[in-house]
C-alpha atoms as a PDB file:
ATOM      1  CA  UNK A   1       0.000   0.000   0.000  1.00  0.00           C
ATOM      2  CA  UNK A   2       3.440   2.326   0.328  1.00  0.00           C
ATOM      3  CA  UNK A   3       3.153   4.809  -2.396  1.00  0.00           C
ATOM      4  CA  UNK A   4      -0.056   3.842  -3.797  1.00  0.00           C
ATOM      5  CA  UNK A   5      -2.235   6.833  -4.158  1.00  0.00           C
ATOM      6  CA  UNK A   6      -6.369   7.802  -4.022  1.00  0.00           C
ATOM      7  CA  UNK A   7      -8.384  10.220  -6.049  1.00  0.00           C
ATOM      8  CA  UNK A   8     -11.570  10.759  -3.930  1.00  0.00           C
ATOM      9  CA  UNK A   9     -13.772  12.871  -6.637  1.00  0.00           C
ATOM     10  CA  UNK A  10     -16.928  14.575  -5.145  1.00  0.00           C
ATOM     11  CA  UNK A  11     -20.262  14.818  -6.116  1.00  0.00           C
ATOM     12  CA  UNK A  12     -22.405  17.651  -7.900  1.00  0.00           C
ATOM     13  CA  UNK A  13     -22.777  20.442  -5.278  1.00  0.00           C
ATOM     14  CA  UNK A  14     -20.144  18.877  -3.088  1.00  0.00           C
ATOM     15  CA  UNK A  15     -16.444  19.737  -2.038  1.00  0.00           C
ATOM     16  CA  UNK A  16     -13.881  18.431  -0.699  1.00  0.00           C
ATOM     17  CA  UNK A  17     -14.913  19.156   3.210  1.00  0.00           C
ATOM     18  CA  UNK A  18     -18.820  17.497   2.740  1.00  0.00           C
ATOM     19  CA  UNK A  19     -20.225  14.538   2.925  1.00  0.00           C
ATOM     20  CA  UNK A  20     -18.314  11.403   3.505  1.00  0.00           C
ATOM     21  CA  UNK A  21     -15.127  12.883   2.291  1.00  0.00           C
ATOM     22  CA  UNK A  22     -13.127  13.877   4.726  1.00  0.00           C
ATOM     23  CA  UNK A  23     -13.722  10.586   6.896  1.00  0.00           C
ATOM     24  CA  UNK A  24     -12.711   8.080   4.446  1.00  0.00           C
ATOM     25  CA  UNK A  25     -10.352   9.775   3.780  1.00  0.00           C
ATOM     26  CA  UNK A  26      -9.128   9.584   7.479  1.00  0.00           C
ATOM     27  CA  UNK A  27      -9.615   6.240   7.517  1.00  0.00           C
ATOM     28  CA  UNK A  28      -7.422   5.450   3.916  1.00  0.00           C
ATOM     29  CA  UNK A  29      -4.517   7.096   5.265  1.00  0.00           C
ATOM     30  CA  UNK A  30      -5.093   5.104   9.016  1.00  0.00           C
ATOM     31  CA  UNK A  31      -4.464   2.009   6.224  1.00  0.00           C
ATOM     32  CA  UNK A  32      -1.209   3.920   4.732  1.00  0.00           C
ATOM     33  CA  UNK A  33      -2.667   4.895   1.656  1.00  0.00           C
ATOM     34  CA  UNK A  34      -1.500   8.495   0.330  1.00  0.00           C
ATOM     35  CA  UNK A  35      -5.368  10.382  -0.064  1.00  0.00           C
ATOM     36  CA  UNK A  36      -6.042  13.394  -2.040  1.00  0.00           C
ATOM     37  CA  UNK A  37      -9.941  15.033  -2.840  1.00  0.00           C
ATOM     38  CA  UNK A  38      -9.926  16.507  -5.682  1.00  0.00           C
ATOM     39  CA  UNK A  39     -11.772  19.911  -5.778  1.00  0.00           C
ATOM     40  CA  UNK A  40     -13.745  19.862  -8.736  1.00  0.00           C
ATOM     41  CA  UNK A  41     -14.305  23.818 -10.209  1.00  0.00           C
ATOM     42  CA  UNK A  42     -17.483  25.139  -8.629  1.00  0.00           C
ATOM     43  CA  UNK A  43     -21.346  23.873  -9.170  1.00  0.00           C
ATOM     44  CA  UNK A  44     -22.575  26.056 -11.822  1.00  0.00           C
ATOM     45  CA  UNK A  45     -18.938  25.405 -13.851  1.00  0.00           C
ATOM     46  CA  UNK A  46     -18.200  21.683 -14.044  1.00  0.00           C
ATOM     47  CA  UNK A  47     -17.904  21.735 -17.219  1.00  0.00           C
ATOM     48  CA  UNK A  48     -16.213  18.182 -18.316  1.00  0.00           C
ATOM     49  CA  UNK A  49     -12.933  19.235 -19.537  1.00  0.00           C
ATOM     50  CA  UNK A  50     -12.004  21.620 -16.681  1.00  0.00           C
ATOM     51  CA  UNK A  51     -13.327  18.559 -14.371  1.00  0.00           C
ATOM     52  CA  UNK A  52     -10.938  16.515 -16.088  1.00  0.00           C
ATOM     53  CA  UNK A  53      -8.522  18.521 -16.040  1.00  0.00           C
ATOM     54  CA  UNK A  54      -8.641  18.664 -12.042  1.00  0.00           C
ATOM     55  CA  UNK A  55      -8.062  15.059 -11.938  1.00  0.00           C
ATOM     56  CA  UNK A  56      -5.262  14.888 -14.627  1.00  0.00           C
ATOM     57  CA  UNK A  57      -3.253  17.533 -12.685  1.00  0.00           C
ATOM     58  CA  UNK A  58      -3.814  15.442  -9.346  1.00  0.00           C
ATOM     59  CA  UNK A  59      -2.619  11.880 -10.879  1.00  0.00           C
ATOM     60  CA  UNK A  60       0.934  11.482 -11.243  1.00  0.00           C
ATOM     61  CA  UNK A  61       1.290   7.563 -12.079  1.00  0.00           C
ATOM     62  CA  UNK A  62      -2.114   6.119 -13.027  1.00  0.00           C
ATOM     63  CA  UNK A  63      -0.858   2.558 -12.419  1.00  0.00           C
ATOM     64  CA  UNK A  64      -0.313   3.262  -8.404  1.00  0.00           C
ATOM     65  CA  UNK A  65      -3.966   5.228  -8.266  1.00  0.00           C
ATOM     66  CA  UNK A  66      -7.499   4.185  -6.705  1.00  0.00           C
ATOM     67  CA  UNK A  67      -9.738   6.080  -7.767  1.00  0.00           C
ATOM     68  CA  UNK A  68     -13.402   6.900  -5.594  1.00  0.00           C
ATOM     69  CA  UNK A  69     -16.091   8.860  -7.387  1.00  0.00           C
ATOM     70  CA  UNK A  70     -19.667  10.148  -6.245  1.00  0.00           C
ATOM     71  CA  UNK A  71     -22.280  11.105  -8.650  1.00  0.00           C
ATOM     72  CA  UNK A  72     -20.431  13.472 -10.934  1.00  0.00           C
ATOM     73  CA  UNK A  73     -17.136  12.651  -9.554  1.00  0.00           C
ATOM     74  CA  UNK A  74     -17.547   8.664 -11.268  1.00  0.00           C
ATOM     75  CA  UNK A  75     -18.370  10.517 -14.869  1.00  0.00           C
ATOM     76  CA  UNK A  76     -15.210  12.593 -14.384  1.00  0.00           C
ATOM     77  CA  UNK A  77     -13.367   9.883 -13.366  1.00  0.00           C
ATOM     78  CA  UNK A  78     -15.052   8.089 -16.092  1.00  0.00           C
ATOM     79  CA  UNK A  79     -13.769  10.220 -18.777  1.00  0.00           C
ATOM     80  CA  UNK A  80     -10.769  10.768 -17.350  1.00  0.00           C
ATOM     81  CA  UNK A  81     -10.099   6.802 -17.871  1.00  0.00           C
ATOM     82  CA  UNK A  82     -11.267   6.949 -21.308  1.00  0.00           C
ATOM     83  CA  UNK A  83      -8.377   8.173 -22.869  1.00  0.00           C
ATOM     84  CA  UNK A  84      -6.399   5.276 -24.545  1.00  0.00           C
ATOM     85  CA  UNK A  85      -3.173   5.911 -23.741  1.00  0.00           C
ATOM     86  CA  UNK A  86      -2.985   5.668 -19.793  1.00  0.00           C
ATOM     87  CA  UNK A  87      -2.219   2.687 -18.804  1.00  0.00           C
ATOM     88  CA  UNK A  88      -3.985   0.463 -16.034  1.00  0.00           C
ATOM     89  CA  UNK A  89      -5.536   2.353 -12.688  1.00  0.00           C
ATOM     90  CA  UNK A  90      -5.369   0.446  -9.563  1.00  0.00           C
ATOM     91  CA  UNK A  91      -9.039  -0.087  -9.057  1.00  0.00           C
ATOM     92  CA  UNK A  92     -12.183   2.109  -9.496  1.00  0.00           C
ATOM     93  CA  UNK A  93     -15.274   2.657  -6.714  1.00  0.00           C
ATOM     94  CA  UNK A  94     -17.832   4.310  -8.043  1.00  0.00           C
ATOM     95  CA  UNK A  95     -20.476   5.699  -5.794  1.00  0.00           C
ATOM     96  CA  UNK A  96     -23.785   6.649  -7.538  1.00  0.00           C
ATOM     97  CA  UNK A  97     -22.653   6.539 -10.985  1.00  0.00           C
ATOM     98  CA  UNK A  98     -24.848   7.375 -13.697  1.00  0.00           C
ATOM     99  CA  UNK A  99     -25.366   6.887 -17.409  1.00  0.00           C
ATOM    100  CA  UNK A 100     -28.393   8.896 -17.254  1.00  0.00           C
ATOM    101  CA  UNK A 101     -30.623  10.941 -14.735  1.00  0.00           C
ATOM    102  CA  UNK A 102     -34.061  11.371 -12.837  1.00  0.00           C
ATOM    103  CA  UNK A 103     -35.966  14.547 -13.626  1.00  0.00           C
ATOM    104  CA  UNK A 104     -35.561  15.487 -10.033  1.00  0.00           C
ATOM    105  CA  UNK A 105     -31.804  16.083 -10.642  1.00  0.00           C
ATOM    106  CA  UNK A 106     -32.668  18.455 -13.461  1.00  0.00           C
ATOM    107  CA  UNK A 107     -35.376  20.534 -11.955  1.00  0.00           C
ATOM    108  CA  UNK A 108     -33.106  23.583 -11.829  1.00  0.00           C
ATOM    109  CA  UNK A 109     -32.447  25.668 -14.890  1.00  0.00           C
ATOM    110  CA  UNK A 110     -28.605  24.993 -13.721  1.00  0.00           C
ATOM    111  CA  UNK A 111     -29.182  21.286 -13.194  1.00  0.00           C
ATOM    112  CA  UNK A 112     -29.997  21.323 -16.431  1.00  0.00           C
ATOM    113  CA  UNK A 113     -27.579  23.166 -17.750  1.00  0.00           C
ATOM    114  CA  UNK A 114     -24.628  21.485 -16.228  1.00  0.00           C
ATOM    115  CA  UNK A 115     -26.197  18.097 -16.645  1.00  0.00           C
ATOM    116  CA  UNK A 116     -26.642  18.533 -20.341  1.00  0.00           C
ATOM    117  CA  UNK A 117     -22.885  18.042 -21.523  1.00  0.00           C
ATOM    118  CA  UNK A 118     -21.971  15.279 -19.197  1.00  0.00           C
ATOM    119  CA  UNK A 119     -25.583  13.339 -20.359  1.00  0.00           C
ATOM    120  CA  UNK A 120     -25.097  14.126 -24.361  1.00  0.00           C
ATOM    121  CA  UNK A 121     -21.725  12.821 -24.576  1.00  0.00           C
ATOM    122  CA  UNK A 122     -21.355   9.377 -24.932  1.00  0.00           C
ATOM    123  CA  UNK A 123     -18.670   7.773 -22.648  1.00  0.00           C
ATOM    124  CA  UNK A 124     -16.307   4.955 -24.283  1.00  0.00           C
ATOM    125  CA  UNK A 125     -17.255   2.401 -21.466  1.00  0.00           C
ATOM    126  CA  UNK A 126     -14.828  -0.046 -23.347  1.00  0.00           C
ATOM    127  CA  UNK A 127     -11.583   2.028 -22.941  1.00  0.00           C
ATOM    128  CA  UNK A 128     -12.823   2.524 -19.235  1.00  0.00           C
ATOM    129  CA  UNK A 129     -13.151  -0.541 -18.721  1.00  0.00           C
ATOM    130  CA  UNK A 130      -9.351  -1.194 -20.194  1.00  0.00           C
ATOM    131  CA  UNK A 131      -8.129   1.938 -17.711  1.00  0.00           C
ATOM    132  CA  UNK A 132     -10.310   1.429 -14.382  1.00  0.00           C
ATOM    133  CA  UNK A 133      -8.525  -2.124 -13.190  1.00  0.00           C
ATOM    134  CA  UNK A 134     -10.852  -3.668 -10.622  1.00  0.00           C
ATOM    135  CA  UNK A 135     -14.141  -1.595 -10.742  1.00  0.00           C
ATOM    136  CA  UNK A 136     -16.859  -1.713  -7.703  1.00  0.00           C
ATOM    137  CA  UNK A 137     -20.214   0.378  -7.643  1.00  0.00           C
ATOM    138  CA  UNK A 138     -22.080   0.848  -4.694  1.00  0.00           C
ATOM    139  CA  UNK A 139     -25.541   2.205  -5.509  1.00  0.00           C
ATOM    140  CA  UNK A 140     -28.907   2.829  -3.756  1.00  0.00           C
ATOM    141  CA  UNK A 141     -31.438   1.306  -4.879  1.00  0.00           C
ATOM    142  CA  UNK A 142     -34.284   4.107  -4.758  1.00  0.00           C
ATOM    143  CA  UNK A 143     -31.264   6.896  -5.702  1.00  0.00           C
ATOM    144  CA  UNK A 144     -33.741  10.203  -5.942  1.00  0.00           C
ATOM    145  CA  UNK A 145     -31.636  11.954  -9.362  1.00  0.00           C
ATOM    146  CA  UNK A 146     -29.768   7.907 -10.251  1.00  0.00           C
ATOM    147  CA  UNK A 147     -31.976   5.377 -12.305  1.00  0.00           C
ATOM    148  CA  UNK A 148     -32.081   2.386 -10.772  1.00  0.00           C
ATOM    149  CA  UNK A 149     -30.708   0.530 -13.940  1.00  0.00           C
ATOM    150  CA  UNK A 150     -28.045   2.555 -14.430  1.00  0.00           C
ATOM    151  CA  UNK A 151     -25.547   0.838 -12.017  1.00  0.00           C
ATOM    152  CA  UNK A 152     -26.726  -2.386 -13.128  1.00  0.00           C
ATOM    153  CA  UNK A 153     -25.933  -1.047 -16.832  1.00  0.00           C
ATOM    154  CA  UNK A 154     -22.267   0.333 -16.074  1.00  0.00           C
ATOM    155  CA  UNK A 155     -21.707  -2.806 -13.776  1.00  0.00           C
ATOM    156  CA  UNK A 156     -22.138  -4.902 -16.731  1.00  0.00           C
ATOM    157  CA  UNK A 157     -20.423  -2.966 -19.744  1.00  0.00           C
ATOM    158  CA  UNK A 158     -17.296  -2.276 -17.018  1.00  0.00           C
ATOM    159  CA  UNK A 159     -17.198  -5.986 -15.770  1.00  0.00           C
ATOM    160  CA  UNK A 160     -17.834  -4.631 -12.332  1.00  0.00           C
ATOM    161  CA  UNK A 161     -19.603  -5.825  -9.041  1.00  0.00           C
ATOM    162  CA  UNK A 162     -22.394  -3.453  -7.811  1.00  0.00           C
ATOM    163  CA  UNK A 163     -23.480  -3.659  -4.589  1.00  0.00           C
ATOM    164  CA  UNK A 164     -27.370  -2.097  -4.399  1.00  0.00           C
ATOM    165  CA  UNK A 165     -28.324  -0.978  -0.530  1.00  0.00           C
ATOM    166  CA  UNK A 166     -31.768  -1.428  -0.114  1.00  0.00           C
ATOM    167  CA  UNK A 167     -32.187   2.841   0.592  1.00  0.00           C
ATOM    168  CA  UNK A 168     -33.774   5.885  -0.466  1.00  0.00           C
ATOM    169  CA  UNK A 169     -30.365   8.164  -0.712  1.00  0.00           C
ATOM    170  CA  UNK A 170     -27.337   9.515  -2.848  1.00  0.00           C
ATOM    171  CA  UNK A 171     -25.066   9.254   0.242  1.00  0.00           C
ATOM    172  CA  UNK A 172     -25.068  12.653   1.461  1.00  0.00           C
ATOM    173  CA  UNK A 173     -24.629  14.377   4.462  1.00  0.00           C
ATOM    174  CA  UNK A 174     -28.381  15.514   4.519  1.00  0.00           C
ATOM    175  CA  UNK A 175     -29.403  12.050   4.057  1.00  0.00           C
ATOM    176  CA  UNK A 176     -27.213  11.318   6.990  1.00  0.00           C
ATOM    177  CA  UNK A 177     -23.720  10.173   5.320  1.00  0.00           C
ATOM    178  CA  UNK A 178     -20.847  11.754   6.999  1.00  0.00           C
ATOM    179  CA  UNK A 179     -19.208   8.309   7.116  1.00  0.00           C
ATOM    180  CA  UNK A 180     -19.858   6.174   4.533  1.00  0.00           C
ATOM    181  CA  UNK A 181     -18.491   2.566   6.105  1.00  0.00           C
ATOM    182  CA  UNK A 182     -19.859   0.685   2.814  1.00  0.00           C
ATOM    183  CA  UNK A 183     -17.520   2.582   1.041  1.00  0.00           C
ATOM    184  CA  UNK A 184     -14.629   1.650   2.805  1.00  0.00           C
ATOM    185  CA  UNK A 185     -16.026  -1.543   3.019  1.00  0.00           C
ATOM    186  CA  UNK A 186     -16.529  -1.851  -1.103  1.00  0.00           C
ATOM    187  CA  UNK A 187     -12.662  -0.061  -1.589  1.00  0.00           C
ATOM    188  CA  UNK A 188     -11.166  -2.287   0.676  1.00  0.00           C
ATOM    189  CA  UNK A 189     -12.432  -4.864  -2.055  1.00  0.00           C
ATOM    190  CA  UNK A 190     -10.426  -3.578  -4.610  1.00  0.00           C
END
């Protein structure tokens, strides 16, 4: 575990000091892991390149890198793994991904906006799936802005294993998620 390095990529509306951030990340470097959160560029500007960007400028060897998305954070990371030429990631947990979203998520003239680049691009799931190494998805199963099918979907085009609580939630801290033990629980995995 010397040397080997995690992403943790936050959600939508998130930063680096919500949510279950800051205590997994606690507990990763309790294991010896070297943790970093990327700060994404603000809500009404995550625009997909300069989200990539963030992560490219945080990842120094891809092949010694976890990687830990939520909601956005998995479609950055997602893209960011796309790219042919990068060589093998350690492993991949992806926390409410999505392919595609629930009208609640895009009931804001902003939502809307910032959803509609990330949702009208394709991603190459194959060349992910090449990049990403070992690739775990832990999903809710009533997610209120995440299709239900949509983990099932990436879980099977990325030859990962999803793990589907039986909750009403996107793992926030308003639903209650300042520590987020299935996620540690799901990384460990990897």
């Amino acid at each position: 575990m010397a040397g080997e390095k995690v992403l943790i990529v936050h959600r939508y509306s998130g930063n680096p000091k919500s949510d279950w951030y800051p205590w997994l990340k606690r507990m990763l470097e309790a294991r010896d892991f070297k943790v970093e959160i990327v700060k994404l560029p603000s809500p009404d500007k995550h625009a997909m390149d300069e989200c990539i960007n963030s992560l490219e400028v945080s990842v120094l060897d891809v092949e010694n890198t976890f990687f830990i998305g939520h909601g956005i954070g998995c479609q950055a990371i997602m893209r960011y793994l796309e790219r042919e030429t990068l060589g093998s990631a350690k492993g991949v947990l992806l926390v409410a991904p999505f392919l595609h979203l629930r009208e609640s998520a895009l009931n804001t003239p902003q939502g809307k906006r910032v959803s509609a680049e990330w949702l009208s691009k394709p991603i190459n799931l194959d060349a992910v799936k090449r990049n990403a190494g070992t690739v775990r998805i832990l999903a809710a199963k009533e997610d209120p802005y995440i299709p239900e099918g949509d983990a099932k979907e990436l879980a099977s085009k990325l030859g990962a294993t999803v793990t589907t609580m039986p909750i009403r939630t996107h793992f926030t801290a308003e639903d209650g998620y300042a520590e987020l033990h299935a996620a540690l629980n799901e990384f460990m995995k990897l």
